[in-house]
Every structure is written in structure tokens, then in C-alpha cells.
PDB file of N, CA and C in Angstrom:
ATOM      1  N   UNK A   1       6.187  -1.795  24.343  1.00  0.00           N
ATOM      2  CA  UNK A   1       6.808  -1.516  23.071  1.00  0.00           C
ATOM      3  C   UNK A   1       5.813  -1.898  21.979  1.00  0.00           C
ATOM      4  N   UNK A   2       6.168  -1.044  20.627  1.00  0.00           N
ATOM      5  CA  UNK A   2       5.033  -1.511  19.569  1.00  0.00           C
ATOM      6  C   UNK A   2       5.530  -1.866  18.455  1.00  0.00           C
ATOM      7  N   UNK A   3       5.308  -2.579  17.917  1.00  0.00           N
ATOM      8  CA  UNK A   3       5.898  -3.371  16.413  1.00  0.00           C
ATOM      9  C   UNK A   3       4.922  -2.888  15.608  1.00  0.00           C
ATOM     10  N   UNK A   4       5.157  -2.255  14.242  1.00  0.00           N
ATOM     11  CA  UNK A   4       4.295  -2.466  13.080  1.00  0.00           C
ATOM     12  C   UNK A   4       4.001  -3.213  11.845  1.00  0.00           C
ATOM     13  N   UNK A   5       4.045  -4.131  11.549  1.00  0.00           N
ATOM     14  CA  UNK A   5       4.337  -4.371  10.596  1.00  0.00           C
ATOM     15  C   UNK A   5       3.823  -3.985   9.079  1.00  0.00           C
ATOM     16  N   UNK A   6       3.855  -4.002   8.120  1.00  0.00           N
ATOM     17  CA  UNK A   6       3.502  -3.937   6.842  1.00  0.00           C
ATOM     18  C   UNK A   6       3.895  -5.479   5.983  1.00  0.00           C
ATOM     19  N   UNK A   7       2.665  -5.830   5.356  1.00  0.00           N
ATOM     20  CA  UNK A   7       2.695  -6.790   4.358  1.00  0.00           C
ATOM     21  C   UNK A   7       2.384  -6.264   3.072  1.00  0.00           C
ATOM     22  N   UNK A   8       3.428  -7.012   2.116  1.00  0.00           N
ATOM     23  CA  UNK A   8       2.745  -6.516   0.957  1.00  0.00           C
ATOM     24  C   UNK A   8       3.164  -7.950  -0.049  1.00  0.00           C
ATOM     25  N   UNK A   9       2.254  -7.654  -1.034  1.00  0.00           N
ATOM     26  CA  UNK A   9       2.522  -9.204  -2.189  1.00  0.00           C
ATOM     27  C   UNK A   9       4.323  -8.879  -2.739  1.00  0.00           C
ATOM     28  N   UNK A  10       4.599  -9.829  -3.143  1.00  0.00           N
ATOM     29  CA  UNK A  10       5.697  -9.928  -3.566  1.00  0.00           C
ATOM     30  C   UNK A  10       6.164  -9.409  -4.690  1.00  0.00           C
ATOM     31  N   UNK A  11       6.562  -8.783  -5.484  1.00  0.00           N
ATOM     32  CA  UNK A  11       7.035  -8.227  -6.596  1.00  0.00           C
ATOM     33  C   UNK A  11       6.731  -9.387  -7.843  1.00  0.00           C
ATOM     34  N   UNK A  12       5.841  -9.323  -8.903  1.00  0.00           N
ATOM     35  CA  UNK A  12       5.244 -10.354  -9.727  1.00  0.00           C
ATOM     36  C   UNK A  12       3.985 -10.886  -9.383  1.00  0.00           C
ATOM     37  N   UNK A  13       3.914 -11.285  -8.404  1.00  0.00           N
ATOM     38  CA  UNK A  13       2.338 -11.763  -8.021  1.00  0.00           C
ATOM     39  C   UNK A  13       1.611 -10.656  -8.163  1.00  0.00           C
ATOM     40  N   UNK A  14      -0.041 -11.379  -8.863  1.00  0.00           N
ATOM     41  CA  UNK A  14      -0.522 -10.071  -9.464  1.00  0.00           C
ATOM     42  C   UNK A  14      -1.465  -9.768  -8.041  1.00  0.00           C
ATOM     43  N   UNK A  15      -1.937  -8.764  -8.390  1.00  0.00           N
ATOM     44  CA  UNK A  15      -2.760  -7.757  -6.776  1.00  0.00           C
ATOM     45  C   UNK A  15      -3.889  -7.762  -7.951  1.00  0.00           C
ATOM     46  N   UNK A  16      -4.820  -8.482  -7.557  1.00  0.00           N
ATOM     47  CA  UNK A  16      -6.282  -8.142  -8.470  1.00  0.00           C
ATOM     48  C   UNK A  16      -7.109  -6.859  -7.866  1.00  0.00           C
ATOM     49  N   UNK A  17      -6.711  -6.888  -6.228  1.00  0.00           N
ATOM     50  CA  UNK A  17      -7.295  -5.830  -5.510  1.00  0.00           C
ATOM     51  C   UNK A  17      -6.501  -4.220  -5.531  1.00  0.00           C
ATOM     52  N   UNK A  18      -5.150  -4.571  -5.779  1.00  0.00           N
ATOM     53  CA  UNK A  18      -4.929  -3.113  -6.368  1.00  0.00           C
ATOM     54  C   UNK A  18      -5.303  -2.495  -7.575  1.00  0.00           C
ATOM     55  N   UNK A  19      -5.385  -3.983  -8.540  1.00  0.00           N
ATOM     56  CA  UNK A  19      -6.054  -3.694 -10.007  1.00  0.00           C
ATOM     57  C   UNK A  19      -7.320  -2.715  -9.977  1.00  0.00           C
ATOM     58  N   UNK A  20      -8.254  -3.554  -8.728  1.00  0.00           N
ATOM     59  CA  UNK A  20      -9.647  -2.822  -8.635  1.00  0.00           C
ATOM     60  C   UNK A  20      -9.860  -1.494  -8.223  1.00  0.00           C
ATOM     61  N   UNK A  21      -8.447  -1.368  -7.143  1.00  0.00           N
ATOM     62  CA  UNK A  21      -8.320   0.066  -6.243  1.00  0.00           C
ATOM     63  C   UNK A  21      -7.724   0.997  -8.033  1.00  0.00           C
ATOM     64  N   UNK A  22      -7.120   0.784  -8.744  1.00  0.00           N
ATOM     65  CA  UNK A  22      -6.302   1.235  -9.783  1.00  0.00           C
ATOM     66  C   UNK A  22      -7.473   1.432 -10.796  1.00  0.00           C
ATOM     67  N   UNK A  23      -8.208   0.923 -10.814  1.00  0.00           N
ATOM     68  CA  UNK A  23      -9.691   1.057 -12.192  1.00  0.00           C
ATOM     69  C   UNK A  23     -10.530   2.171 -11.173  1.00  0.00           C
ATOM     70  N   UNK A  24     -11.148   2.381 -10.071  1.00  0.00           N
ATOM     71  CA  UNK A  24     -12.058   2.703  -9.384  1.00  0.00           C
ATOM     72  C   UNK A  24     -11.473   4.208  -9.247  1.00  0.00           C
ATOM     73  N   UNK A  25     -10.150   4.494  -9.021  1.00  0.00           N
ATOM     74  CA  UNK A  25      -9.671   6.038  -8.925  1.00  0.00           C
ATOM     75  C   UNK A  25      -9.777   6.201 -10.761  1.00  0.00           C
ATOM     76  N   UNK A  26      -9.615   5.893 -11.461  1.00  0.00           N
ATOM     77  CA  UNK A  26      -9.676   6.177 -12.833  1.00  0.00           C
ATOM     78  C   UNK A  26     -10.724   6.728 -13.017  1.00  0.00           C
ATOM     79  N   UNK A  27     -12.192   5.444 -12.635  1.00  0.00           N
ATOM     80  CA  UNK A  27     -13.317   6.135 -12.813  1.00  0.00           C
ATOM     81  C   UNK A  27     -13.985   7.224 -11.904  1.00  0.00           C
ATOM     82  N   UNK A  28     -13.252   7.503 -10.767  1.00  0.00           N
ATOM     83  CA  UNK A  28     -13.405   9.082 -10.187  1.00  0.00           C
ATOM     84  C   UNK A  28     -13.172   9.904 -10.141  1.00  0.00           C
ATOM     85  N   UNK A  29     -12.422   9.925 -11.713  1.00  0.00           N
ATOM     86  CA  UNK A  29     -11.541  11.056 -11.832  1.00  0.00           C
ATOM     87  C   UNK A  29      -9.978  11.799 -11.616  1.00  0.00           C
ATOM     88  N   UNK A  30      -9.028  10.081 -11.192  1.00  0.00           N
ATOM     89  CA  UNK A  30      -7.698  10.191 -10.607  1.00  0.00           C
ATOM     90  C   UNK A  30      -7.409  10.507 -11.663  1.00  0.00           C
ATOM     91  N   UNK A  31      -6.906  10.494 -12.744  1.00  0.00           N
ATOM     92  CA  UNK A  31      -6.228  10.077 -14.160  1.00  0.00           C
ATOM     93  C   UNK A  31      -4.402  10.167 -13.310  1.00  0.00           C
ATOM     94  N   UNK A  32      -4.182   9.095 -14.317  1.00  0.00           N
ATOM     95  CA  UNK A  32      -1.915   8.896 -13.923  1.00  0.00           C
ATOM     96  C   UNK A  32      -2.157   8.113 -12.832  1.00  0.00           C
ATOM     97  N   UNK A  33      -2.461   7.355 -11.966  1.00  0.00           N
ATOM     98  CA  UNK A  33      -2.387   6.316 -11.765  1.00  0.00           C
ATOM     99  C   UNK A  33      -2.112   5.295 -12.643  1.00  0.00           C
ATOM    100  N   UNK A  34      -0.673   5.015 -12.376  1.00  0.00           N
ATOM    101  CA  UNK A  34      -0.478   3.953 -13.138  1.00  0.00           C
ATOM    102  C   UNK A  34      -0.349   2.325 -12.939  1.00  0.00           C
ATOM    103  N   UNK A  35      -0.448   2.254 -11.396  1.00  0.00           N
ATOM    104  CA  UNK A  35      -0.021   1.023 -10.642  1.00  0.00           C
ATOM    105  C   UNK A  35      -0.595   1.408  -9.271  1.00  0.00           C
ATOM    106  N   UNK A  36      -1.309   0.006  -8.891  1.00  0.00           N
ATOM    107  CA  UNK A  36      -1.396   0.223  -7.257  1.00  0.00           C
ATOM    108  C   UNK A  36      -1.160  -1.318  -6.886  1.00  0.00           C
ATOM    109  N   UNK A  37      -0.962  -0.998  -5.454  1.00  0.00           N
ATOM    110  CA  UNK A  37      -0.454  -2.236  -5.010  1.00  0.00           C
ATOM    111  C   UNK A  37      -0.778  -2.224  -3.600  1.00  0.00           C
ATOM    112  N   UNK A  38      -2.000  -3.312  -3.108  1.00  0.00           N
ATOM    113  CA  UNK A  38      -2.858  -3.333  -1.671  1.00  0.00           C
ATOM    114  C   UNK A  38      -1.907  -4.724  -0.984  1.00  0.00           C
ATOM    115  N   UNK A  39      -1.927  -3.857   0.458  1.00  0.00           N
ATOM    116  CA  UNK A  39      -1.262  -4.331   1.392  1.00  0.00           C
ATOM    117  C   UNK A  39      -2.171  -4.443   2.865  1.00  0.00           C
ATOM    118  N   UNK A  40      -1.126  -4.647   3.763  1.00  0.00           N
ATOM    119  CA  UNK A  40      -2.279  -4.498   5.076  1.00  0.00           C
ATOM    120  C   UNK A  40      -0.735  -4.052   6.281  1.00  0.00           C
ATOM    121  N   UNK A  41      -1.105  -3.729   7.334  1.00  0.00           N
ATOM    122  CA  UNK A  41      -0.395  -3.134   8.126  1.00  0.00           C
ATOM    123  C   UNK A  41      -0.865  -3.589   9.895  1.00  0.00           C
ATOM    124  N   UNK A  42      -0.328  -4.473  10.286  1.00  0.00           N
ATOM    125  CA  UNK A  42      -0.843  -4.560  11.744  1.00  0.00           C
ATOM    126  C   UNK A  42       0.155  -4.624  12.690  1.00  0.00           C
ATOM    127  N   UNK A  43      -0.399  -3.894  13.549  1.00  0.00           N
ATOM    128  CA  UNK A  43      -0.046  -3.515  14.905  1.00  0.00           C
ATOM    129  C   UNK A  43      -0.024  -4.428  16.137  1.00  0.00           C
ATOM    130  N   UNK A  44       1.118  -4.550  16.733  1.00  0.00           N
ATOM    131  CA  UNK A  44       1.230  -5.440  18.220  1.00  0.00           C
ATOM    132  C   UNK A  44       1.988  -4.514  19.070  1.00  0.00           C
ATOM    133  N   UNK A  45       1.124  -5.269  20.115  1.00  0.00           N
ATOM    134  CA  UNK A  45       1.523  -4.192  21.788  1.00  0.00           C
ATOM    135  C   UNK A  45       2.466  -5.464  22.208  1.00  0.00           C
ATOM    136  N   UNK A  46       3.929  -5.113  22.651  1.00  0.00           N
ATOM    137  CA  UNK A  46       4.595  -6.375  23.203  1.00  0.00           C
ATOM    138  C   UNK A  46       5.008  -6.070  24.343  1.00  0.00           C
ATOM    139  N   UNK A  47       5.383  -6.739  25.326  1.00  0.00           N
ATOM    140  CA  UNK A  47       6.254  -7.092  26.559  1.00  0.00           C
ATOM    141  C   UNK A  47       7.312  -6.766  26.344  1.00  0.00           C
ATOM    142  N   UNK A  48       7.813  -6.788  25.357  1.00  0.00           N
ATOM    143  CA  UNK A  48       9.587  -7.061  24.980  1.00  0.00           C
ATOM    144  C   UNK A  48      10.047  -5.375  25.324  1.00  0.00           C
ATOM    145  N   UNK A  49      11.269  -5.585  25.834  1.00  0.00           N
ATOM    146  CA  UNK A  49      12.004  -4.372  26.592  1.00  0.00           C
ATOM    147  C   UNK A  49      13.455  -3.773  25.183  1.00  0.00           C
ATOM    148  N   UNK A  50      13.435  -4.732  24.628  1.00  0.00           N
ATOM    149  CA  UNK A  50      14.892  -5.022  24.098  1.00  0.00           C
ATOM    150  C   UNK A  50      14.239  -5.107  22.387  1.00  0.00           C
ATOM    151  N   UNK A  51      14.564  -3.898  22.116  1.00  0.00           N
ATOM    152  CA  UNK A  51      13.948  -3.833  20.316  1.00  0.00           C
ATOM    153  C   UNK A  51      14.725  -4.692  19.585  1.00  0.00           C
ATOM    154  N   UNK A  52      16.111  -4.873  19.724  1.00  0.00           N
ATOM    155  CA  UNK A  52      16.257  -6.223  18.650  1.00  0.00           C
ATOM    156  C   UNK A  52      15.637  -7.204  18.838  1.00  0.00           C
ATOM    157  N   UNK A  53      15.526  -8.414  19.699  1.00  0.00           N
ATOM    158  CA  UNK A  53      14.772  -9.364  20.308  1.00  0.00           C
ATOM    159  C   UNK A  53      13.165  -9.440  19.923  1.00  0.00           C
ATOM    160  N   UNK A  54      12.997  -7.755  19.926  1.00  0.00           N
ATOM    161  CA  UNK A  54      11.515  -7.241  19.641  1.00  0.00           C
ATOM    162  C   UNK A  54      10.849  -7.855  18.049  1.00  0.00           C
ATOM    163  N   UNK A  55      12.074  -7.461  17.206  1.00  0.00           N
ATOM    164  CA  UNK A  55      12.069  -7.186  16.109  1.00  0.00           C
ATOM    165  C   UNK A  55      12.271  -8.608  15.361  1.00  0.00           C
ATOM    166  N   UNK A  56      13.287  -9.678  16.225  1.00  0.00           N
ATOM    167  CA  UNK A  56      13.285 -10.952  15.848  1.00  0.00           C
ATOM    168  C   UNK A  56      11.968 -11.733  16.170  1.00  0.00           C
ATOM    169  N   UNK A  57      11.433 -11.186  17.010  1.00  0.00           N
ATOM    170  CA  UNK A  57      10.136 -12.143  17.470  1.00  0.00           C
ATOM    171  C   UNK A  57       9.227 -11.757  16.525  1.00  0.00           C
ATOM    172  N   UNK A  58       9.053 -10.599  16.471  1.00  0.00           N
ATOM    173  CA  UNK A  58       8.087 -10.385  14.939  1.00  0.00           C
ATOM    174  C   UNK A  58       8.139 -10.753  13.897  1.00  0.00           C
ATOM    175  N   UNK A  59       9.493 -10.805  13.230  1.00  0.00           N
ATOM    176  CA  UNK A  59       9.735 -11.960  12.408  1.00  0.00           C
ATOM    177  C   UNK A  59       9.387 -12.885  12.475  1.00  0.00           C
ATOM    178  N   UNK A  60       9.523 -13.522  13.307  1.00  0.00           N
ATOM    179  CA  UNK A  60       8.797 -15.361  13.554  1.00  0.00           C
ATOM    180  C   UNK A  60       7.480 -15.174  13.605  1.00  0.00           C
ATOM    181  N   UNK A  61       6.913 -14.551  14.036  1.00  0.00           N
ATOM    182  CA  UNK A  61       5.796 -14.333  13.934  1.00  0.00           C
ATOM    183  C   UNK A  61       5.439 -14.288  12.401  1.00  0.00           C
ATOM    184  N   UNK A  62       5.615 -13.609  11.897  1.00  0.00           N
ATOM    185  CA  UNK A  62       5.203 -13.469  10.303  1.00  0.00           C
ATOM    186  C   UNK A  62       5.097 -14.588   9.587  1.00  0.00           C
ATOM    187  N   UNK A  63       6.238 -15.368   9.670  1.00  0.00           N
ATOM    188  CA  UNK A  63       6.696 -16.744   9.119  1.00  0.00           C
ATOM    189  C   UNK A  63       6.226 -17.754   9.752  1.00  0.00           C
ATOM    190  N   UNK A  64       5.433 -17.392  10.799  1.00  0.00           N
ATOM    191  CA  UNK A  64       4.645 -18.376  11.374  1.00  0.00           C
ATOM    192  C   UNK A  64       2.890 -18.285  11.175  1.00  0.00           C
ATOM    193  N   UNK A  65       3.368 -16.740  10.961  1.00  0.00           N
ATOM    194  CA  UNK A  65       1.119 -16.317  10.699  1.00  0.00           C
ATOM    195  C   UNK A  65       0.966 -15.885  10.170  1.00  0.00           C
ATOM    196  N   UNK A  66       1.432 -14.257  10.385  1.00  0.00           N
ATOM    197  CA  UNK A  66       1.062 -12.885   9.677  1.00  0.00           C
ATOM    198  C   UNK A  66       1.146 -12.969   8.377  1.00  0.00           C
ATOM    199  N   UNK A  67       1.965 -13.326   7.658  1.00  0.00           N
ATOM    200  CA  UNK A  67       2.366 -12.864   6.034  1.00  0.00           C
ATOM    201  C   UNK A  67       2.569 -14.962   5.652  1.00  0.00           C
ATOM    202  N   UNK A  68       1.977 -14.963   4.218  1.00  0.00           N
ATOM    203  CA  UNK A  68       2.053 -15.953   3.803  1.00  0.00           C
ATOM    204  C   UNK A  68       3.227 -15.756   2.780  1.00  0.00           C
ATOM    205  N   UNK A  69       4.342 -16.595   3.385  1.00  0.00           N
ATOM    206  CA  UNK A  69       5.619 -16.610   3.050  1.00  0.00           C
ATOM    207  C   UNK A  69       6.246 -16.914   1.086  1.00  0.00           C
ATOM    208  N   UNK A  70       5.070 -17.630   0.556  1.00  0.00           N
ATOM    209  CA  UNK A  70       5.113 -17.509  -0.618  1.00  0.00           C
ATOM    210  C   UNK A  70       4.923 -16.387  -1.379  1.00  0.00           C
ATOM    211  N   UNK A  71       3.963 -15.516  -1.245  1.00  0.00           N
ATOM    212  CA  UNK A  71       3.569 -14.842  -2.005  1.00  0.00           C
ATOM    213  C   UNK A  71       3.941 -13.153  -1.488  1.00  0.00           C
ATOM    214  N   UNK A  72       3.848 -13.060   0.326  1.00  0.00           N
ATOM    215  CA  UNK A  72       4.176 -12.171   0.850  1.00  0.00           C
ATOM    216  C   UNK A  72       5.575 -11.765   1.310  1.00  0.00           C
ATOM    217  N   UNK A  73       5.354 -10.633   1.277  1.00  0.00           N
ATOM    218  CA  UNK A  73       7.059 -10.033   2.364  1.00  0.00           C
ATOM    219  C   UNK A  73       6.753  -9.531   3.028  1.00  0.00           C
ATOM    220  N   UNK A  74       7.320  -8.863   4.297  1.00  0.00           N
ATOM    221  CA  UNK A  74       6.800  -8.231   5.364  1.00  0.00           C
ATOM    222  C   UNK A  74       8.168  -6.675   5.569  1.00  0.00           C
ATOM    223  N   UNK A  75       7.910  -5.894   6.567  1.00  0.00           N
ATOM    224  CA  UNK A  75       8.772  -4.863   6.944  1.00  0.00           C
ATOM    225  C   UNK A  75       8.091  -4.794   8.427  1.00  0.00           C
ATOM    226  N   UNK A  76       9.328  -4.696   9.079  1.00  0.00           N
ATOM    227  CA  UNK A  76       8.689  -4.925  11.082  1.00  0.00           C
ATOM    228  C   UNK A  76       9.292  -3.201  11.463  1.00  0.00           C
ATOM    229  N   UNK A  77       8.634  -2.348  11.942  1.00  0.00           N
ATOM    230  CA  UNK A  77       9.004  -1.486  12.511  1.00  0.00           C
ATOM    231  C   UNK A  77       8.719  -1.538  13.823  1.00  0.00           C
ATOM    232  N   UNK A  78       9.912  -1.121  14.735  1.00  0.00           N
ATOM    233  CA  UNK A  78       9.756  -1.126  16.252  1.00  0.00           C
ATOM    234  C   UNK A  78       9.362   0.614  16.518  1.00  0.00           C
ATOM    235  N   UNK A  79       8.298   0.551  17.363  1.00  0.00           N
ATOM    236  CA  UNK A  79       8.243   1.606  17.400  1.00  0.00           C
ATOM    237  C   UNK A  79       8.025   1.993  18.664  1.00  0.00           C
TER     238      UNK A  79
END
């Protein structure tokens, strides 16, 4: 089974790196970009048979590694 997750900053905390991704399409010619917001997305191969169970363990996981619980949130897709 495969879990995905997605992290992203929290709603208020500023993203200096989307700032940079958000200036850099400007100067290539995006124009209307008005906001970006950089995240990361990782992938686990699990054992687990049973997608709820799946989906709780990834959670702990997050709150234990993946996503820094202050500033981050996470979204677990079983896939």
C-alpha cells in the first residue's frame, strides 16, 4: 500500500521560498501570479493491509518527523 503525503506551511507563516518562486515567474514573464505557496510531498511504501490503520500510522508519523507541527500541516492520502 502507498501513503502520500503533502506538507504545507500553515496559513500565516510567511513562505520566503514561495515569495522567491512568486518574484522569479514575474521576472519570466508569468504576470497574475499573485501568491505562491512551497510545499513538499513524500511518498511511503507500507506493509499495512488495512487503509484506516494505514492512514493513522502516517499521521504519527508526521507528528513524530515528517511535518514540523508548529508551523506545518500535513494531508495523508492512501493510495
Amino acid at each position: 500500500m502507498k501513503a502520500r503525503v503533502t506538507i504545507m506551511l500553515k496559513t500565516g507563516v510567511l513562505d520566503p521560498q514561495g515569495e522567491a518562486i512568486r518574484h522569479a515567474l514575474g521576472n519570466l514573464g508569468f504576470k497574475g501570479v499573485e501568491g505562491v505557496r512551497q510545499g513538499k510531498v513524500i511518498e511511503l511504501d507500507l506493509a499495512a493491509t488495512d487503509p484506516a490503520a494505514a492512514e493513522a500510522e502516517v499521521g504519527r508519523m508526521c507528528e513524530a518527523l515528517l511535518a514540523n507541527t508548529v508551523i506545518e500541516s500535513w494531508r495523508v492520502e492512501i493510495l
